[in-house]
PDB file of N, CA and C in Angstrom:
ATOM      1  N   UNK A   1       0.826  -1.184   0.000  1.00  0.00           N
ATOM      2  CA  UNK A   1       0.000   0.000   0.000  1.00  0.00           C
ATOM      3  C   UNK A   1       0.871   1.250   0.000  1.00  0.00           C
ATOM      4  N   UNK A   2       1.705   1.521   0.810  1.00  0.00           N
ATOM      5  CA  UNK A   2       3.117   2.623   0.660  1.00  0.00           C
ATOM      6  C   UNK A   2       3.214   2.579  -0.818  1.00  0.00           C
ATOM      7  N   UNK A   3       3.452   1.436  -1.623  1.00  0.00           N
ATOM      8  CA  UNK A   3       3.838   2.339  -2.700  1.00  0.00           C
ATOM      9  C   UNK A   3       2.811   2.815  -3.958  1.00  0.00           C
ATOM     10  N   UNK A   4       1.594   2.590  -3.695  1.00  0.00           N
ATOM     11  CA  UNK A   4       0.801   3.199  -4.105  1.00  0.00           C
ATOM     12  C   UNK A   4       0.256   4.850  -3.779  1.00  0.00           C
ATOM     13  N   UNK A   5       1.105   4.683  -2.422  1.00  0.00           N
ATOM     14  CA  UNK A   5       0.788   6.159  -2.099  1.00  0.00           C
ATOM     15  C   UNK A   5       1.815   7.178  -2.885  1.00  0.00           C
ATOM     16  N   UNK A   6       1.383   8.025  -3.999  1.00  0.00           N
ATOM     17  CA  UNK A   6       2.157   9.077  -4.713  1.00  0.00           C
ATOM     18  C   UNK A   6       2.795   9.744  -4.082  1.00  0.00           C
ATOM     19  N   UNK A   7       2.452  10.185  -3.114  1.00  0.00           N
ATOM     20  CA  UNK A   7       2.469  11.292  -2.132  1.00  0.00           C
ATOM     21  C   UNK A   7       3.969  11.494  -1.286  1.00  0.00           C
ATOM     22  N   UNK A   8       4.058   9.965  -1.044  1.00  0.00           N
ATOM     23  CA  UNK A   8       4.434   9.195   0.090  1.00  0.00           C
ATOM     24  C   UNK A   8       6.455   9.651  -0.550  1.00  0.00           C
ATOM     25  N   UNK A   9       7.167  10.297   0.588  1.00  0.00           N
ATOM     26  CA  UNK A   9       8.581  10.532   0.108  1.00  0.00           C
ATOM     27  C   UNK A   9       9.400   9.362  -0.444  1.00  0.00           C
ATOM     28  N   UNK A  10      10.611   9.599  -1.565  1.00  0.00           N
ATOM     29  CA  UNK A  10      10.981   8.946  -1.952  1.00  0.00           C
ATOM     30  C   UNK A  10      11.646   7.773  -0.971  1.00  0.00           C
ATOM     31  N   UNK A  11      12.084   8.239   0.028  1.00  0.00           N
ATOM     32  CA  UNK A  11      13.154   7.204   0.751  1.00  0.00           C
ATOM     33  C   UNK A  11      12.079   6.229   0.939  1.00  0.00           C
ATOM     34  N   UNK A  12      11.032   6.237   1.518  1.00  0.00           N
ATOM     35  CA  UNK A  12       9.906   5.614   1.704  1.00  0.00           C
ATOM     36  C   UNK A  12       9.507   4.471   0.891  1.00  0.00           C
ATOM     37  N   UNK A  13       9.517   4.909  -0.281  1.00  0.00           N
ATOM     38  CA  UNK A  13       9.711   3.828  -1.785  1.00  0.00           C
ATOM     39  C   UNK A  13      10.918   3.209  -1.418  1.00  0.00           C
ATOM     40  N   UNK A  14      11.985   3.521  -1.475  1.00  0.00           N
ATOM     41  CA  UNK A  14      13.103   2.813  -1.446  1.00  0.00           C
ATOM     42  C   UNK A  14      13.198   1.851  -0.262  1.00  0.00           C
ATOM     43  N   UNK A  15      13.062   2.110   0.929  1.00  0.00           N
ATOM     44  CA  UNK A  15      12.917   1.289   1.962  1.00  0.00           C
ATOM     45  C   UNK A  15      12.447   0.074   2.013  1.00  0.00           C
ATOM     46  N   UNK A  16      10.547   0.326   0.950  1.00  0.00           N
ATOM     47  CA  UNK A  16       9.660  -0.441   0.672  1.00  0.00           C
ATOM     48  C   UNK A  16      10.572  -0.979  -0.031  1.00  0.00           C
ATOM     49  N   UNK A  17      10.921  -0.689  -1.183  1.00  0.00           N
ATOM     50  CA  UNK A  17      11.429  -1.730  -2.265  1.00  0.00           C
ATOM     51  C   UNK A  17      12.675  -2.946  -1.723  1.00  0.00           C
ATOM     52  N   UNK A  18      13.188  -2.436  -1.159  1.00  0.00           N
ATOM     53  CA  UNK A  18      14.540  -2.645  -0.400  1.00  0.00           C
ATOM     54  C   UNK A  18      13.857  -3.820   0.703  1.00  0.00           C
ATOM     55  N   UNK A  19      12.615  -4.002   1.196  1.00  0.00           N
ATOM     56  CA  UNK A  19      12.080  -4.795   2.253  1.00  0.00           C
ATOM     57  C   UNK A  19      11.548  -5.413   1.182  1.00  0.00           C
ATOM     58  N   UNK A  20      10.892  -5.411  -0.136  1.00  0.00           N
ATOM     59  CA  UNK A  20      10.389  -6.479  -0.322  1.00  0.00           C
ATOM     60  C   UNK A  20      11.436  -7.542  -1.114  1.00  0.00           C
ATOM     61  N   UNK A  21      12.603  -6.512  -1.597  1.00  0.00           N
ATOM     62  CA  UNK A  21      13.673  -7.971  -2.341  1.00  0.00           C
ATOM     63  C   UNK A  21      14.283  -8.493  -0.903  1.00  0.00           C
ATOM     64  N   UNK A  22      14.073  -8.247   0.136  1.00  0.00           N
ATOM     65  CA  UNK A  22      14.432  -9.184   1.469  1.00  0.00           C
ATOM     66  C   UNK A  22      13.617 -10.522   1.441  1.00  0.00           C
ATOM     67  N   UNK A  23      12.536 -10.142   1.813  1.00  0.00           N
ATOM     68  CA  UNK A  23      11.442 -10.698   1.834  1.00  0.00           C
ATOM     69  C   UNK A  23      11.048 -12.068   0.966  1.00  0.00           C
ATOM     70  N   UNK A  24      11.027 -11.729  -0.440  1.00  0.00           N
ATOM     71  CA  UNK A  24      10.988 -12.682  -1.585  1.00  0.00           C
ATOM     72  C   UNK A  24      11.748 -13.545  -0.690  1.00  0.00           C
ATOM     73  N   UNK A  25      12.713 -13.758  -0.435  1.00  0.00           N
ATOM     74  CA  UNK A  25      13.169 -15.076  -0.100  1.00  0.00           C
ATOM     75  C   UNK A  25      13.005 -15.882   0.980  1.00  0.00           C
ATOM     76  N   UNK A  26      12.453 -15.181   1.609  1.00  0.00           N
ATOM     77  CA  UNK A  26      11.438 -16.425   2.809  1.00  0.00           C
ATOM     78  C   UNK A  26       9.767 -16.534   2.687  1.00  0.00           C
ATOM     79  N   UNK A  27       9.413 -15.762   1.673  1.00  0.00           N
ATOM     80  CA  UNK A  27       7.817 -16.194   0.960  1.00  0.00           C
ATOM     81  C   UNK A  27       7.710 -17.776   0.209  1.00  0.00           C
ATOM     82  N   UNK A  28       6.481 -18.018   0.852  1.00  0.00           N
ATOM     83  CA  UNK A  28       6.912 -20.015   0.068  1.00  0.00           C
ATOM     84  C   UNK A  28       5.403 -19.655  -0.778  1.00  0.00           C
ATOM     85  N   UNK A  29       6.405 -20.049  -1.986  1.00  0.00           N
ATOM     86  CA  UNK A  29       5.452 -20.278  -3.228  1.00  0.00           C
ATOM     87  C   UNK A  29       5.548 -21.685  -3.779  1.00  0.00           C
ATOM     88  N   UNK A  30       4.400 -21.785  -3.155  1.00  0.00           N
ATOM     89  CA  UNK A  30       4.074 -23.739  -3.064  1.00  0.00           C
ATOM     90  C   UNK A  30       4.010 -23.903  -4.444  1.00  0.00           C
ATOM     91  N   UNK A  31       2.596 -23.987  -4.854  1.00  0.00           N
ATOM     92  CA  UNK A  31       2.794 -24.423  -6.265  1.00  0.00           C
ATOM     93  C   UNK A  31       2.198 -22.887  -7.280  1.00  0.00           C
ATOM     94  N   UNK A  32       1.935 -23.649  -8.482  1.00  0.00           N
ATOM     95  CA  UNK A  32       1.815 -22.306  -9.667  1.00  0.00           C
ATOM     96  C   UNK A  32       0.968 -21.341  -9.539  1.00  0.00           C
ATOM     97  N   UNK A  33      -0.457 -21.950  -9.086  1.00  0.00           N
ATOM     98  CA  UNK A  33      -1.050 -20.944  -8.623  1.00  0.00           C
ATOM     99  C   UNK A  33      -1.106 -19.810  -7.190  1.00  0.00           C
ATOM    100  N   UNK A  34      -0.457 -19.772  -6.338  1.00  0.00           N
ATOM    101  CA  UNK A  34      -0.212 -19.051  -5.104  1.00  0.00           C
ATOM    102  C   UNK A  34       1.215 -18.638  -5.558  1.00  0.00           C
ATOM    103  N   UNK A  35       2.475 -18.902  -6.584  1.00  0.00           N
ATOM    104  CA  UNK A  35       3.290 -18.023  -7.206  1.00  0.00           C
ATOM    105  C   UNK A  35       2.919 -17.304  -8.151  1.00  0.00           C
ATOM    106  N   UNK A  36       2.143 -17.419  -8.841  1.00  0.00           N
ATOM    107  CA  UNK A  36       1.386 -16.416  -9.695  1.00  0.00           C
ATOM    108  C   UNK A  36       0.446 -15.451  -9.171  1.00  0.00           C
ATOM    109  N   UNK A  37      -0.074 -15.941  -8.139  1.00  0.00           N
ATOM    110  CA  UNK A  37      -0.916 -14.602  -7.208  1.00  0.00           C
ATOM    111  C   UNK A  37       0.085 -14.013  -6.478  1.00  0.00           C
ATOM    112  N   UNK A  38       1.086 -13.715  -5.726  1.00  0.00           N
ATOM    113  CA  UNK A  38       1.955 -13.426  -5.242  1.00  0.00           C
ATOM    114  C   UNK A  38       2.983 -13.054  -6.019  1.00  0.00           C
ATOM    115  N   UNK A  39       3.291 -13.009  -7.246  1.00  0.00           N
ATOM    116  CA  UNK A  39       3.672 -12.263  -7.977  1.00  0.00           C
ATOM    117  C   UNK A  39       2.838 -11.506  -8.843  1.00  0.00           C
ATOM    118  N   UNK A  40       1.824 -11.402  -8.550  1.00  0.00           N
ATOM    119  CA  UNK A  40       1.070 -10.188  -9.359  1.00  0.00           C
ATOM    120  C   UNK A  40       1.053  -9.178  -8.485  1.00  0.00           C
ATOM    121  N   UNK A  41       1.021  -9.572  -7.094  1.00  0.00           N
ATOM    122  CA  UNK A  41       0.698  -9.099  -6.683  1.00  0.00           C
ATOM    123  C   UNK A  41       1.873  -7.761  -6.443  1.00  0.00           C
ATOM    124  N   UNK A  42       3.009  -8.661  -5.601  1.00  0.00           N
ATOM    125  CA  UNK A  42       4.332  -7.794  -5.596  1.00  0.00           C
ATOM    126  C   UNK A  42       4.579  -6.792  -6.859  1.00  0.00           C
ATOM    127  N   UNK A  43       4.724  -7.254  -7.828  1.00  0.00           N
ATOM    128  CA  UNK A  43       5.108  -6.335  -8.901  1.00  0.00           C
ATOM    129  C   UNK A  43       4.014  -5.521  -9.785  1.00  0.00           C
ATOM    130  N   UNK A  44       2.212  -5.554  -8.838  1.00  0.00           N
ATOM    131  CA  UNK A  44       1.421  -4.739  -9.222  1.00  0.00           C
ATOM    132  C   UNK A  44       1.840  -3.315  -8.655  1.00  0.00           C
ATOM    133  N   UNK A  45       2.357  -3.626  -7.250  1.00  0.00           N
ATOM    134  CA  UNK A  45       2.794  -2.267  -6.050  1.00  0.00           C
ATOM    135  C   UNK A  45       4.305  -1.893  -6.808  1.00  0.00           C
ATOM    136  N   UNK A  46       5.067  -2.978  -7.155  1.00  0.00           N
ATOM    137  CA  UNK A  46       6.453  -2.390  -8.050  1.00  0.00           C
ATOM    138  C   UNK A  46       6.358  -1.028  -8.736  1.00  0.00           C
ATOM    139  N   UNK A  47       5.126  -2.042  -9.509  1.00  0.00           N
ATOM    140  CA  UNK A  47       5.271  -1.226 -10.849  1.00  0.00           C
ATOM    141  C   UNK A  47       3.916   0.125 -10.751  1.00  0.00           C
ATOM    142  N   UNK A  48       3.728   0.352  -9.429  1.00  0.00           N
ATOM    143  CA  UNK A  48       2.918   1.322  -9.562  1.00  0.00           C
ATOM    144  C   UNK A  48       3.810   2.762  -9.022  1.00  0.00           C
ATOM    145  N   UNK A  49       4.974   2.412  -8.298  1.00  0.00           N
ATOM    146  CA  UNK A  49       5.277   3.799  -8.532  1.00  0.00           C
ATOM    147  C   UNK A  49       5.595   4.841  -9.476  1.00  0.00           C
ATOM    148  N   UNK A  50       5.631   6.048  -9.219  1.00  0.00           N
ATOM    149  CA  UNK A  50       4.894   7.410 -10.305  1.00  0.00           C
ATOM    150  C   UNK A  50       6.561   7.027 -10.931  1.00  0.00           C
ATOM    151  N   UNK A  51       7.604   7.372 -10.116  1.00  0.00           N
ATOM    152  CA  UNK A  51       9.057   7.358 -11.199  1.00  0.00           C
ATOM    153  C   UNK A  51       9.990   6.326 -10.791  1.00  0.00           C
ATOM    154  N   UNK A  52       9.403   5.033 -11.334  1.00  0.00           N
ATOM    155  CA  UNK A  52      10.303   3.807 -11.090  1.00  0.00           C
ATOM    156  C   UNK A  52      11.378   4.160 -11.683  1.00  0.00           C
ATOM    157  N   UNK A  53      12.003   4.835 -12.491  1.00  0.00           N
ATOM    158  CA  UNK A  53      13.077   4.780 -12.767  1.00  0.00           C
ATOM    159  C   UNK A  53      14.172   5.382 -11.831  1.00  0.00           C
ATOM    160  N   UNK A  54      13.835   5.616 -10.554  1.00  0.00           N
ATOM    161  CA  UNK A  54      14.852   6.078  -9.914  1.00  0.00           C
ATOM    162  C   UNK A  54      15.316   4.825  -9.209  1.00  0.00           C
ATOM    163  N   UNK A  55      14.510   3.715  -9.331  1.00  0.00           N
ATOM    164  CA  UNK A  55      14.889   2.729  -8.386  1.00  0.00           C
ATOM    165  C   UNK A  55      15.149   1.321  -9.095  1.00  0.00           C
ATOM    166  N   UNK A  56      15.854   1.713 -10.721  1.00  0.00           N
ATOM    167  CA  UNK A  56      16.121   0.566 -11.034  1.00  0.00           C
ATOM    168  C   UNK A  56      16.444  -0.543 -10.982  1.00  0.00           C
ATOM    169  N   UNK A  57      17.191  -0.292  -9.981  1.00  0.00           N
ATOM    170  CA  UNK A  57      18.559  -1.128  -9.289  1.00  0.00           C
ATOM    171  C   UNK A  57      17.834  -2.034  -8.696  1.00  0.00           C
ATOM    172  N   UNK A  58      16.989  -1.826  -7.950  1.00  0.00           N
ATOM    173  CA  UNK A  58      16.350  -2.297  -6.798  1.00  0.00           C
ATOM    174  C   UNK A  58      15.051  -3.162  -7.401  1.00  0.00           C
ATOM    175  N   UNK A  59      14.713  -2.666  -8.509  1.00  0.00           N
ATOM    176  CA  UNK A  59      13.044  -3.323  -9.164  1.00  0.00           C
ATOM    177  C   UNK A  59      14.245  -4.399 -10.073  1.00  0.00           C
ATOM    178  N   UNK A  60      15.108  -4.088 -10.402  1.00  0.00           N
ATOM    179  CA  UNK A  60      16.295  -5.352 -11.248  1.00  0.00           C
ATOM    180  C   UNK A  60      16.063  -6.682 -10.196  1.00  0.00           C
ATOM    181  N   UNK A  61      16.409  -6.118  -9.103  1.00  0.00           N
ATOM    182  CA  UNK A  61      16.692  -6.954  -7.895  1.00  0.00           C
ATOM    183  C   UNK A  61      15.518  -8.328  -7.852  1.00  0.00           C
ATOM    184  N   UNK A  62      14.485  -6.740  -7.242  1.00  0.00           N
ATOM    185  CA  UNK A  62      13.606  -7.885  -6.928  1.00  0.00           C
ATOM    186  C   UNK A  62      13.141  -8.677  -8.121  1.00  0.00           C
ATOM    187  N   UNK A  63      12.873  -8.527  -9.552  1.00  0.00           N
ATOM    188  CA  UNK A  63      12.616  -9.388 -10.678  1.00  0.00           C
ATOM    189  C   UNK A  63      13.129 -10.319 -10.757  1.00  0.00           C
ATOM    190  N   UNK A  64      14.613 -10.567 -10.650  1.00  0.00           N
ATOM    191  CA  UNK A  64      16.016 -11.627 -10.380  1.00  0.00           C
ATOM    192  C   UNK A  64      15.248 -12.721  -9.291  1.00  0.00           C
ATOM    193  N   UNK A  65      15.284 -12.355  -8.568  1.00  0.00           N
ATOM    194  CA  UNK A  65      14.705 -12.655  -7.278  1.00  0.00           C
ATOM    195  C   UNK A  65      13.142 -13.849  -7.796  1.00  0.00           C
ATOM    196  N   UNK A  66      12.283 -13.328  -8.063  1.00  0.00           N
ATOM    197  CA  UNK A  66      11.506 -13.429  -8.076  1.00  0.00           C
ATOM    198  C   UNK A  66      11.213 -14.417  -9.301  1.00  0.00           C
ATOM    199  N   UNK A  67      12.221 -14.144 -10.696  1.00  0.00           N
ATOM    200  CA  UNK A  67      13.034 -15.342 -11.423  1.00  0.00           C
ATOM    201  C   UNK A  67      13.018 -16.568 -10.691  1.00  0.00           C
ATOM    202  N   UNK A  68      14.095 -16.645  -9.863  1.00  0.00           N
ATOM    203  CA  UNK A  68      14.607 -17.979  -9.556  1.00  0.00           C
ATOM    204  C   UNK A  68      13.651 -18.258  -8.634  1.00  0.00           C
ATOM    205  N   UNK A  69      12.886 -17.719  -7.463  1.00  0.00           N
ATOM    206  CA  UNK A  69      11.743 -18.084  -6.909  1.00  0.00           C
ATOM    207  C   UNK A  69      10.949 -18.746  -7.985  1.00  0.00           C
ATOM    208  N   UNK A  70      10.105 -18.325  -8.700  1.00  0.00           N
ATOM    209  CA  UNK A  70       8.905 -18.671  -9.554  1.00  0.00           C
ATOM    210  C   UNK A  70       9.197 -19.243 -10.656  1.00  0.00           C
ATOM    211  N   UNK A  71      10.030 -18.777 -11.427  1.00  0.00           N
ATOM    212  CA  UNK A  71      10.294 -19.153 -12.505  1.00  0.00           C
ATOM    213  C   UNK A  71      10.086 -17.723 -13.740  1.00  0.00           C
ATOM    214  N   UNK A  72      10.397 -18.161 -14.806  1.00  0.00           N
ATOM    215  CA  UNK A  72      10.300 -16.510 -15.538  1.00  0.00           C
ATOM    216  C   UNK A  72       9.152 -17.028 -16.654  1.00  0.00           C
ATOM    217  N   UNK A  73       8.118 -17.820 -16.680  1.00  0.00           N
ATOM    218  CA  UNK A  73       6.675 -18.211 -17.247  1.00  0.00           C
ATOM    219  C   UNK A  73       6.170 -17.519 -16.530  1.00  0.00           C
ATOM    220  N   UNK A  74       6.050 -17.475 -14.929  1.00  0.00           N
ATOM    221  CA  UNK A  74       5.385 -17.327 -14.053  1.00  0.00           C
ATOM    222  C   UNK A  74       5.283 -15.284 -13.947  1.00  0.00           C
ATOM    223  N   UNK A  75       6.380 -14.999 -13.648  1.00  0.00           N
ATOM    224  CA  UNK A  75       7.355 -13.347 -13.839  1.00  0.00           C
ATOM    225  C   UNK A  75       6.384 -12.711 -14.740  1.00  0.00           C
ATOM    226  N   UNK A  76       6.515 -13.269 -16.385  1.00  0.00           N
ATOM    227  CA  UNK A  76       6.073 -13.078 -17.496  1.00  0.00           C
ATOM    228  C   UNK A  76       4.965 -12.870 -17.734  1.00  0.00           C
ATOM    229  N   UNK A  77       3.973 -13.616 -17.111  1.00  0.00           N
ATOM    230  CA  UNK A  77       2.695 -13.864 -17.195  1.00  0.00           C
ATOM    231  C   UNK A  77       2.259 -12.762 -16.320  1.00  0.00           C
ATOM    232  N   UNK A  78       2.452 -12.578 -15.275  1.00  0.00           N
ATOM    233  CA  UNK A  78       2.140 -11.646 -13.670  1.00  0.00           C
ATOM    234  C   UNK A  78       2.560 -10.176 -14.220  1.00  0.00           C
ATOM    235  N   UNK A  79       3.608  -9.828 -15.268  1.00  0.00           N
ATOM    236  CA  UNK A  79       4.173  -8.745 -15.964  1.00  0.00           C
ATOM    237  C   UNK A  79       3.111  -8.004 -16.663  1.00  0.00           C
ATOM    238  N   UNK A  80       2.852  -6.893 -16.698  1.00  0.00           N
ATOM    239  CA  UNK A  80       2.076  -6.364 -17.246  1.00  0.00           C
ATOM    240  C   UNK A  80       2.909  -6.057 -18.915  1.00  0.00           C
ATOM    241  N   UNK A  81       2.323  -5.950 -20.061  1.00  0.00           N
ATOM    242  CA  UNK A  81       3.047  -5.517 -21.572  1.00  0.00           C
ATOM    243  C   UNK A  81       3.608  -4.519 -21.620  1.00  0.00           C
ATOM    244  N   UNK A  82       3.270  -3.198 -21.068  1.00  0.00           N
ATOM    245  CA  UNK A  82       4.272  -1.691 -21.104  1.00  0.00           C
ATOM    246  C   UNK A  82       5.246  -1.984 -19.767  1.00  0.00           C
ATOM    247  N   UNK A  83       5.615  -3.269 -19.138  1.00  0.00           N
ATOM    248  CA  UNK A  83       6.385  -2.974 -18.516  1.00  0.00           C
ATOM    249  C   UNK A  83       7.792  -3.384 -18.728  1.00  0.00           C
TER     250      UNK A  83
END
């Protein structure tokens, strides 16, 4: 929800972002369907901040991440097309 908030200061985003490539790696994504909801979900809030591009580094991260967790069918699918 933080990063849906526009409003909300940059460090704030970064923190968020920075806690959720922690995170990814003790989330258990049993099988395809509860990794595919859980990655829509994560990279719906990713990809909603106003200037992701300040936090490339970090949205690289967690995608990598979230790769070898799920798989990149799974990534792909949960990915929105302009992203």
């Amino acid at each position: 929800m933080l990063l849906k908030d526009q409003t909300a200061p940059k460090e704030l985003h970064k923190s968020v972002l920075k806690f959720i490539k922690v995170v990814i790696t003790y989330l258990s994504f049993k099988d395809q369907t509860s990794a595919k909801e859980q990655c829509e979900l994560i990279l719906s809030h990713v990809f909603s901040i106003k200037n992701s591009a300040k936090y490339t580094m970090v949205i690289r991260r967690i995608l990598n991440k979230l790769i070898v967790r799920c798989g990149v069918t799974v990534v792909l699918a949960s990915t929105a097309k302009e992203h």
